[in-house]
PDB file of N, CA and C in Angstrom:
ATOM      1  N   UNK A   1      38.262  22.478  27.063  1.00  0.00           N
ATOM      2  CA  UNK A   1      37.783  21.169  27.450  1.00  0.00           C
ATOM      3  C   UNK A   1      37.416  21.210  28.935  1.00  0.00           C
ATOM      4  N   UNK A   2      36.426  20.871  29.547  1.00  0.00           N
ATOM      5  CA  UNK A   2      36.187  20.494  30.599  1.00  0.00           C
ATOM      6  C   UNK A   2      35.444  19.252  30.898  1.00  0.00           C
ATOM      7  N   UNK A   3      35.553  19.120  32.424  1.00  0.00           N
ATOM      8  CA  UNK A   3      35.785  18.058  32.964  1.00  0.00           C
ATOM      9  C   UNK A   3      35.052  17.622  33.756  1.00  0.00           C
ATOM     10  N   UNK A   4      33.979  16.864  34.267  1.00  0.00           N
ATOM     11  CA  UNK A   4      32.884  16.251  35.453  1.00  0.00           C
ATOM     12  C   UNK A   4      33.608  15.424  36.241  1.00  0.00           C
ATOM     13  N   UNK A   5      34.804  14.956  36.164  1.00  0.00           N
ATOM     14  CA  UNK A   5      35.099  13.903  37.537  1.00  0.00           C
ATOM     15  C   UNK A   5      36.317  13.851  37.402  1.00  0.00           C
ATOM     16  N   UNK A   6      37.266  13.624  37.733  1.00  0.00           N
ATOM     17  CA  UNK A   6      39.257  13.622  37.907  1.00  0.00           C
ATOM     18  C   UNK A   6      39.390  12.326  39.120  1.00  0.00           C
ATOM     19  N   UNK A   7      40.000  11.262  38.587  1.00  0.00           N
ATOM     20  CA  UNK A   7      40.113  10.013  39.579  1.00  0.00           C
ATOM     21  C   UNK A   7      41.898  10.591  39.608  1.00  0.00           C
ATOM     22  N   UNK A   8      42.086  10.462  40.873  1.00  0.00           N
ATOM     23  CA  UNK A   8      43.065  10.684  41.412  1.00  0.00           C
ATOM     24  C   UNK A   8      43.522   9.630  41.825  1.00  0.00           C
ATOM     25  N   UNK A   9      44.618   8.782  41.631  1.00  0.00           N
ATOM     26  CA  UNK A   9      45.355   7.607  42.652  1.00  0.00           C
ATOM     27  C   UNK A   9      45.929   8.349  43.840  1.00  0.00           C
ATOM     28  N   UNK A  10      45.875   7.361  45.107  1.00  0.00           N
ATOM     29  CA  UNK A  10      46.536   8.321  46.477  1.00  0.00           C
ATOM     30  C   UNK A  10      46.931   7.403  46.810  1.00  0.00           C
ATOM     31  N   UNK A  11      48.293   7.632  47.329  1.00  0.00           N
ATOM     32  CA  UNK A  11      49.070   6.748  48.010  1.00  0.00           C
ATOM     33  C   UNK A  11      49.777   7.465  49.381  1.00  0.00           C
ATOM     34  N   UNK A  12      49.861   8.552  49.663  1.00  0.00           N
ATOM     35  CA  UNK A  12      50.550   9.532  50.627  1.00  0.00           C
ATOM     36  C   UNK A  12      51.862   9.698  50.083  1.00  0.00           C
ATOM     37  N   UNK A  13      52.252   9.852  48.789  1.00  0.00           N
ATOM     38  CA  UNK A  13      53.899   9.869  48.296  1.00  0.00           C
ATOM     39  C   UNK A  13      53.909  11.693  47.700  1.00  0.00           C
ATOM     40  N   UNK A  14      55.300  11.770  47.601  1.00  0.00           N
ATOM     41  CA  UNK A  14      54.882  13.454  47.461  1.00  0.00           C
ATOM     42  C   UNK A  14      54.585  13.284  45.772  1.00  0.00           C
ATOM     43  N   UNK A  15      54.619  12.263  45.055  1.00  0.00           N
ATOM     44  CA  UNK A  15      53.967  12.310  43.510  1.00  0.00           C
ATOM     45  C   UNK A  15      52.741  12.398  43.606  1.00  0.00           C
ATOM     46  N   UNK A  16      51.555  11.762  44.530  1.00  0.00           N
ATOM     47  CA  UNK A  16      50.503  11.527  44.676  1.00  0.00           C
ATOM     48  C   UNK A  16      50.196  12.731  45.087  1.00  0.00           C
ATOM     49  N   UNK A  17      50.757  13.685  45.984  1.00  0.00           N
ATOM     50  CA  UNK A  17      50.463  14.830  46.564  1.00  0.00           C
ATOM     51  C   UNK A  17      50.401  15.738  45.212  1.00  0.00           C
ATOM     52  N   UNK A  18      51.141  15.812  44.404  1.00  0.00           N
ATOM     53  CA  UNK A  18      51.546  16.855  43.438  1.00  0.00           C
ATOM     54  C   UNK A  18      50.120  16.445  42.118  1.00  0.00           C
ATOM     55  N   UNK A  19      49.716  15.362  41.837  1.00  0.00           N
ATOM     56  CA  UNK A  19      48.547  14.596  41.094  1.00  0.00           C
ATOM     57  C   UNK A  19      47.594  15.361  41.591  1.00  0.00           C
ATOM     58  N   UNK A  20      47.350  15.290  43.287  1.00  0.00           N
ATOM     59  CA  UNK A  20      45.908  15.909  43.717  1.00  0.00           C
ATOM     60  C   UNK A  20      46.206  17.254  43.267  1.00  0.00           C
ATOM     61  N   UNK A  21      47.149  18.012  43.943  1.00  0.00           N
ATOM     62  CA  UNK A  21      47.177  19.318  43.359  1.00  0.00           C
ATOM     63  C   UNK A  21      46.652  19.514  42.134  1.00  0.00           C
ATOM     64  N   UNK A  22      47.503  18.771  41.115  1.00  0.00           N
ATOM     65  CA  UNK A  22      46.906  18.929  39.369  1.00  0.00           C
ATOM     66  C   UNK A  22      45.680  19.097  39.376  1.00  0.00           C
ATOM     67  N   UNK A  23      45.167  17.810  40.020  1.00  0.00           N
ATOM     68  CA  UNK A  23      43.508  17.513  39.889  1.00  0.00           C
ATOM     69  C   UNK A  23      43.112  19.109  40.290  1.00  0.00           C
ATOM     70  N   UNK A  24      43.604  19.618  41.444  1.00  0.00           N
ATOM     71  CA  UNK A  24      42.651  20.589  41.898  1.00  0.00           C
ATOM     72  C   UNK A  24      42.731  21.983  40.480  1.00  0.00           C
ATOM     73  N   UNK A  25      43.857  21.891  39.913  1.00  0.00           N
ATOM     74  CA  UNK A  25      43.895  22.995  38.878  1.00  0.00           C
ATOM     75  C   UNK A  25      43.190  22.843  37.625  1.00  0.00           C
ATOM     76  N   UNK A  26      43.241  21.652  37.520  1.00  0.00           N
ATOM     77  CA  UNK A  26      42.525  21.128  36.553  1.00  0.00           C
ATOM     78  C   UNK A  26      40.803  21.384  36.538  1.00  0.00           C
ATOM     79  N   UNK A  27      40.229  21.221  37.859  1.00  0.00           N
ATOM     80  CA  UNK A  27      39.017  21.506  38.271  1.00  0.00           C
ATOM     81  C   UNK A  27      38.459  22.747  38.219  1.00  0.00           C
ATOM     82  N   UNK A  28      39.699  23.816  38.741  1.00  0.00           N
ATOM     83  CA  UNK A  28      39.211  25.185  38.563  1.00  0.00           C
ATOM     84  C   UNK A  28      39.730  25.228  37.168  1.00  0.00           C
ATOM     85  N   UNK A  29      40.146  25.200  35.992  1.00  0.00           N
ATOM     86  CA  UNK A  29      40.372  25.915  35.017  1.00  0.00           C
ATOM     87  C   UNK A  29      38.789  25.159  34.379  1.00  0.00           C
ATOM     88  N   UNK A  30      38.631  23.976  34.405  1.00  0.00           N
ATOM     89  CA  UNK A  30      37.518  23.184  33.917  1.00  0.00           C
ATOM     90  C   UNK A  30      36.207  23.901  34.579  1.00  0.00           C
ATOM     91  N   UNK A  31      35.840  24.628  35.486  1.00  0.00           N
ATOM     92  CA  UNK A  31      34.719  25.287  36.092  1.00  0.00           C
ATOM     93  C   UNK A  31      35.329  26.641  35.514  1.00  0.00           C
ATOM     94  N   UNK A  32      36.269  27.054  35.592  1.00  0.00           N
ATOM     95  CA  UNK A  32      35.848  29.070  34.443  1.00  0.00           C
ATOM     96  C   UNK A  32      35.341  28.263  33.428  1.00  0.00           C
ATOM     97  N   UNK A  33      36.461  27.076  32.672  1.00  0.00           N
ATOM     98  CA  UNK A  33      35.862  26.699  31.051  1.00  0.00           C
ATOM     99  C   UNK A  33      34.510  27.035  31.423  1.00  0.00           C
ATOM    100  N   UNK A  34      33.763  26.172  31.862  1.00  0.00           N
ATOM    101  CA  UNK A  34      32.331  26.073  32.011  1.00  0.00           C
ATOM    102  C   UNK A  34      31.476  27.348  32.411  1.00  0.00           C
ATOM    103  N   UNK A  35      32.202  28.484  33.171  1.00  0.00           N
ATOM    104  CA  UNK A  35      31.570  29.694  33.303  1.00  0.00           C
ATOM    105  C   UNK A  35      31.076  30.056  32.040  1.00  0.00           C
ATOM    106  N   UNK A  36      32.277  30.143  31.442  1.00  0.00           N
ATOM    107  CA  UNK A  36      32.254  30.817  30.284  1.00  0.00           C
ATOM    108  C   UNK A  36      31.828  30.398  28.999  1.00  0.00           C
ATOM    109  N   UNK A  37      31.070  29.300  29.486  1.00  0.00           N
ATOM    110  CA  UNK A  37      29.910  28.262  28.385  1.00  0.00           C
ATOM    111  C   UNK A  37      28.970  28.740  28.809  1.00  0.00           C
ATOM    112  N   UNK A  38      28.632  29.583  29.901  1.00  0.00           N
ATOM    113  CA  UNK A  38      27.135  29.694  30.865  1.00  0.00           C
ATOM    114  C   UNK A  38      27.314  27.929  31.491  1.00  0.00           C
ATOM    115  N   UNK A  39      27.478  27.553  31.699  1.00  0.00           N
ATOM    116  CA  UNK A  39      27.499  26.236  32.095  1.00  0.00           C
ATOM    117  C   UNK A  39      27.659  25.860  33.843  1.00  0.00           C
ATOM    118  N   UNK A  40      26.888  25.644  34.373  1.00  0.00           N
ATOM    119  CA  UNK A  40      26.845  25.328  35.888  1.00  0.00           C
ATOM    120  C   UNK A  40      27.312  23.784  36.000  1.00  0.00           C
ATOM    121  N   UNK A  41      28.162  23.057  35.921  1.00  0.00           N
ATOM    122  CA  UNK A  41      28.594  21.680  36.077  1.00  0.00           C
ATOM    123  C   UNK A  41      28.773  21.879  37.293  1.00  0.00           C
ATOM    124  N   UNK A  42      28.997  20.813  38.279  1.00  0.00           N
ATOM    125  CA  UNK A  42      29.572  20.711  39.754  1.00  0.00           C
ATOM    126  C   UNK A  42      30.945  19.516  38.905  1.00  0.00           C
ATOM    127  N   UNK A  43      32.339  19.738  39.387  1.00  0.00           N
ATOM    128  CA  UNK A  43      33.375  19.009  38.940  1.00  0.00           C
ATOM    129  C   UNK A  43      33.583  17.942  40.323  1.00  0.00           C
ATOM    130  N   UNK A  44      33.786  16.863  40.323  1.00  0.00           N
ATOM    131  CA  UNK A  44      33.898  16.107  41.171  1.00  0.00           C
ATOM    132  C   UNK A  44      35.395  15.106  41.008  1.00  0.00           C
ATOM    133  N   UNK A  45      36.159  15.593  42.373  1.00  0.00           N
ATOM    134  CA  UNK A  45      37.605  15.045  42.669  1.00  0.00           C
ATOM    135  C   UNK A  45      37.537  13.676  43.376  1.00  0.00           C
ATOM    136  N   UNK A  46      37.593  12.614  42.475  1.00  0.00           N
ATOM    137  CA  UNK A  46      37.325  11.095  42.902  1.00  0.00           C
ATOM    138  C   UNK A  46      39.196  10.983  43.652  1.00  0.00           C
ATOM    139  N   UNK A  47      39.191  10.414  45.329  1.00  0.00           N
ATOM    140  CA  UNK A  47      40.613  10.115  45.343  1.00  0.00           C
ATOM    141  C   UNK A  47      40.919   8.342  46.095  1.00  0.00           C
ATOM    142  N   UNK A  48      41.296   8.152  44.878  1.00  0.00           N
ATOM    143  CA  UNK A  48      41.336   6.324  45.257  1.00  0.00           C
ATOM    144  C   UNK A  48      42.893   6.322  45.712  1.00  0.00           C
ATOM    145  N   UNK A  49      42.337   6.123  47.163  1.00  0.00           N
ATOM    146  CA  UNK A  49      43.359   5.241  48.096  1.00  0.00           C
ATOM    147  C   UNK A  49      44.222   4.019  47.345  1.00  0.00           C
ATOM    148  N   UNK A  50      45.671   4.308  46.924  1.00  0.00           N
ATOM    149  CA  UNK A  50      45.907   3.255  46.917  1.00  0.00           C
ATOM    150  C   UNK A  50      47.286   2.168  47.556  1.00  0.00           C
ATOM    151  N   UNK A  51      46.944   0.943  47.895  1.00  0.00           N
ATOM    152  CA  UNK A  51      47.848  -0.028  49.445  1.00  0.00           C
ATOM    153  C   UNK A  51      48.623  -0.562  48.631  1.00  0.00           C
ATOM    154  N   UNK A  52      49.746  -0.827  48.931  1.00  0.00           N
ATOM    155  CA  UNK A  52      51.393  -1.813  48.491  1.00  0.00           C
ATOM    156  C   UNK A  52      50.017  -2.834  48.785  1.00  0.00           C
ATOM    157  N   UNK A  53      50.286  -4.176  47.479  1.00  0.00           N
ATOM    158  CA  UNK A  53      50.054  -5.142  47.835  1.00  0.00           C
ATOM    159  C   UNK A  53      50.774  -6.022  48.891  1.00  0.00           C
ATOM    160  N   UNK A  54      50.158  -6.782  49.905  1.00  0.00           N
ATOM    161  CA  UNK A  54      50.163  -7.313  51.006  1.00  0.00           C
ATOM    162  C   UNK A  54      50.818  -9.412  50.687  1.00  0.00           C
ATOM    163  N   UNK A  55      52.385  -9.324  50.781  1.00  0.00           N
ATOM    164  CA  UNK A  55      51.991 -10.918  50.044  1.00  0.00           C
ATOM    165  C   UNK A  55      51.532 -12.011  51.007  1.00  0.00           C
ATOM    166  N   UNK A  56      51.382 -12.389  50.657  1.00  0.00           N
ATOM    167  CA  UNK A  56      50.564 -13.667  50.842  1.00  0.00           C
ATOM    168  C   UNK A  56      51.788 -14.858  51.343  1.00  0.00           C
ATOM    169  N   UNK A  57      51.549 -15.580  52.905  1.00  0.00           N
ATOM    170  CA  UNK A  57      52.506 -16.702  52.737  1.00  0.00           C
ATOM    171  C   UNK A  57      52.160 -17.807  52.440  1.00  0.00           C
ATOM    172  N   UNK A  58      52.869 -18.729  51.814  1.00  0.00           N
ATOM    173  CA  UNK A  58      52.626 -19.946  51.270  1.00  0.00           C
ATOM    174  C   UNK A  58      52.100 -21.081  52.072  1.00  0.00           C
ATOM    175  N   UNK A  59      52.704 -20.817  54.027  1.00  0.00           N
ATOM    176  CA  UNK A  59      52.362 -21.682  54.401  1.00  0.00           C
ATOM    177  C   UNK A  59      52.232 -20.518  55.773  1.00  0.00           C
ATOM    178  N   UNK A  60      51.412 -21.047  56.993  1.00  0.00           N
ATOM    179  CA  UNK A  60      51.622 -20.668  58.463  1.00  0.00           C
ATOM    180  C   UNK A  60      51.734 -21.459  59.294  1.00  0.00           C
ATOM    181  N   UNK A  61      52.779 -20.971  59.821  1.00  0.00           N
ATOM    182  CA  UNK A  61      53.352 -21.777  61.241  1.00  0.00           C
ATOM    183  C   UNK A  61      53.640 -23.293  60.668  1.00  0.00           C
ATOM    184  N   UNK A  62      54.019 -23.594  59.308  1.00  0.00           N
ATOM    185  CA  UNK A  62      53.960 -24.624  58.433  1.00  0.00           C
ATOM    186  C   UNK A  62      53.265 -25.728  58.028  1.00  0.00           C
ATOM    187  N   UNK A  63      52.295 -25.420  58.555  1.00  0.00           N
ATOM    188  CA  UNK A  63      50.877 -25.764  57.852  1.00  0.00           C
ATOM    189  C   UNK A  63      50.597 -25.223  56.316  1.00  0.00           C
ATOM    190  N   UNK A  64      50.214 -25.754  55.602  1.00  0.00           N
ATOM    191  CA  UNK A  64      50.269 -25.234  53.860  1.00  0.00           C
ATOM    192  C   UNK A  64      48.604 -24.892  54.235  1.00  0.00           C
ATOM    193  N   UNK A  65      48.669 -23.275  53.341  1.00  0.00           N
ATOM    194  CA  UNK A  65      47.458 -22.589  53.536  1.00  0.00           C
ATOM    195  C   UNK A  65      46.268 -23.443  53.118  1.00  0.00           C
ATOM    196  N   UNK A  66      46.115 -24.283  52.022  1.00  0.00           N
ATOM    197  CA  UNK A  66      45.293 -25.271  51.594  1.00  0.00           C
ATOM    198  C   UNK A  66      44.966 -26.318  52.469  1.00  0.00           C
ATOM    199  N   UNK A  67      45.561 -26.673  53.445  1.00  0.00           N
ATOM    200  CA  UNK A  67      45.148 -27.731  54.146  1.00  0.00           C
ATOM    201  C   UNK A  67      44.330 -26.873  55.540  1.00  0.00           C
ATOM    202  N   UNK A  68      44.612 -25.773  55.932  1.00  0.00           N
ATOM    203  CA  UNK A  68      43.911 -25.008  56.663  1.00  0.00           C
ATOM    204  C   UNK A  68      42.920 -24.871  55.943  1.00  0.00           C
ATOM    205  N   UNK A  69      42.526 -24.104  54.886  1.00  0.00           N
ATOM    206  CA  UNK A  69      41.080 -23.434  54.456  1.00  0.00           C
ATOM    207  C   UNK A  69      40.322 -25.555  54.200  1.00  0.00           C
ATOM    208  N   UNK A  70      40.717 -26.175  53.883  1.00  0.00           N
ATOM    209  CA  UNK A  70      39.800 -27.653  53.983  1.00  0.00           C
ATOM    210  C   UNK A  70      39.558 -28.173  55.417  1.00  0.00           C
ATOM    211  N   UNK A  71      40.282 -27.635  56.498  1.00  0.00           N
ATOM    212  CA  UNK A  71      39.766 -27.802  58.396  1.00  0.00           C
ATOM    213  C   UNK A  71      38.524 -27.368  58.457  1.00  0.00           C
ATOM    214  N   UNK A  72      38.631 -25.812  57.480  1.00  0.00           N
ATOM    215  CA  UNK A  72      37.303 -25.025  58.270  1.00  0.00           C
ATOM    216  C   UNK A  72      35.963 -25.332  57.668  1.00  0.00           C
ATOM    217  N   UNK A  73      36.240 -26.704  56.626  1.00  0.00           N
ATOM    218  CA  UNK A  73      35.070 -27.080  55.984  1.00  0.00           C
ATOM    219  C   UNK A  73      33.598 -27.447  56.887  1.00  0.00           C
TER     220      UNK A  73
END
């Protein structure tokens, strides 16, 4: 079986580190596969950044966020 693209999640954790690795083995065994089809594919290592969601406060400086975003009307 081979492979044209491998989306990788990245986060900088050593699981995420060990994923890219995969990806990268995965890529070379998927390019011999393809040698050995005669097959010239280019394999492409997609790596999506991914952020701790960020929460959100309910209010600032206690102002309720809703009555701010209707000021800037």
């Amino acid at each position: 079986m081979t492979f044209n693209k491998i989306l990788v999640p990245y986060d900088s954790s050593t699981a995420s580190d060990k994923a890219f690795l995969n990806a990268l083995k995965i890529a070379k065994i998927s390019e011999e596969s393809g040698r050995n089809n005669k097959q010239n594919k280019i394999i492409t290592i997609i790596l999506l950044h991914v952020l701790q969601e960020i929460p959100t406060p309910i209010s600032y400086s206690g102002t309720p966020l809703k009555s701010l975003s209707k000021k800037n009307r």
